[in-house]
Protein backbone atom coordinates (compact mmCIF):
# COMPACT_ATOMS: atom_id res chain seq x y z
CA UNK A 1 85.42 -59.16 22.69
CA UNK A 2 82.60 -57.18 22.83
CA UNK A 3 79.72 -57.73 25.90
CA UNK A 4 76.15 -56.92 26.55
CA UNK A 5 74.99 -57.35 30.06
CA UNK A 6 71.36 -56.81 31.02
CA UNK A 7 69.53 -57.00 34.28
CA UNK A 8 66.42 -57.64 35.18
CA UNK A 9 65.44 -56.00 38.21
CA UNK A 10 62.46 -57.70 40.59
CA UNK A 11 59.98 -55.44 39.67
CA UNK A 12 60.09 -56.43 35.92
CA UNK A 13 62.25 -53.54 34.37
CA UNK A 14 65.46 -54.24 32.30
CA UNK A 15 68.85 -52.49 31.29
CA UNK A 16 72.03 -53.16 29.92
CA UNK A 17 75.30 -52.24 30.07
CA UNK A 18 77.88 -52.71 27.11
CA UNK A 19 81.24 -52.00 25.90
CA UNK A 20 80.38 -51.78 22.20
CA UNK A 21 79.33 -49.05 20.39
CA UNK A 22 76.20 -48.14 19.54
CA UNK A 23 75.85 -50.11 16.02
CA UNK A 24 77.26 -53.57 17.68
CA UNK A 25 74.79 -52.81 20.65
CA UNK A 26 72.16 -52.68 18.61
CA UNK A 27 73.68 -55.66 16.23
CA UNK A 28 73.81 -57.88 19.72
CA UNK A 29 70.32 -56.81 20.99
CA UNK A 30 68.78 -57.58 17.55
CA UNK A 31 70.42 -60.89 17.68
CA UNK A 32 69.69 -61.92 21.20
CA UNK A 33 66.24 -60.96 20.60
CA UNK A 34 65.68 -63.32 17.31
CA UNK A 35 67.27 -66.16 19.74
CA UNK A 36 64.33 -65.47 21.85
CA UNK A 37 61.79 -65.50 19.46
CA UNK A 38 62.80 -68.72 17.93
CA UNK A 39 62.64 -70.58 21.61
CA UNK A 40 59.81 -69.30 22.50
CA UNK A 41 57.89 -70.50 18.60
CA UNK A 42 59.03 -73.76 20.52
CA UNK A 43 58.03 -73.37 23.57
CA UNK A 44 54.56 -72.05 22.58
CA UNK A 45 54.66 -74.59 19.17
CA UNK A 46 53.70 -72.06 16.93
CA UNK A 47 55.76 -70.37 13.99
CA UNK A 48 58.27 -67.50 14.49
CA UNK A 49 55.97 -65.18 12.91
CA UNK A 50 53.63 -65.59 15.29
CA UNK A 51 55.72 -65.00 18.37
CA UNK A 52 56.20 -61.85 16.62
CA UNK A 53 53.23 -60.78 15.99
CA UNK A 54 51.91 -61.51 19.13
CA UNK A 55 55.08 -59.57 20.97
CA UNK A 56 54.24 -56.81 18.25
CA UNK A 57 50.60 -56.40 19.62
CA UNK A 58 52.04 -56.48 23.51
CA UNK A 59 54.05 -53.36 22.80
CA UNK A 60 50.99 -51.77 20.62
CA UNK A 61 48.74 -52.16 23.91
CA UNK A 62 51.65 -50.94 26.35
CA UNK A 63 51.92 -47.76 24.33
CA UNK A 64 48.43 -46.87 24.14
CA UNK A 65 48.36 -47.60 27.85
CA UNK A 66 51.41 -45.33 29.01
């Protein structure tokens, strides 16, 4: 079985720690994260596109800010 653990720390930064390899790390991260999207389209009652799009323009603005 193959495991991805991820923390996230107080002060709002993440990391992980797995025993896959690189391609079933990225498999499990890419999965987990279109879990995430579909709860929150409920949770915010809007489509799963939209979550995405919205998410898409948070990490547009956080790279022109860093």
């Amino acid at each position: 079985m193959k495991i991805v653990i991820t923390w996230l720390h107080k002060n709002g930064t993440c990391r992980s720690w797995t025993n896959a390899t690189s391609c079933e790390h990225t498999l499990m991260c890419l999965t987990a994260y279109v879990d995430a999207i579909k709860r929150l389209a409920e949770a915010w009652n809007v489509t799963p596109v939209e979550v995405t799009e919205k998410i898409d323009n948070i990490i547009k603005r956080a790279k022109e800010n860093s």
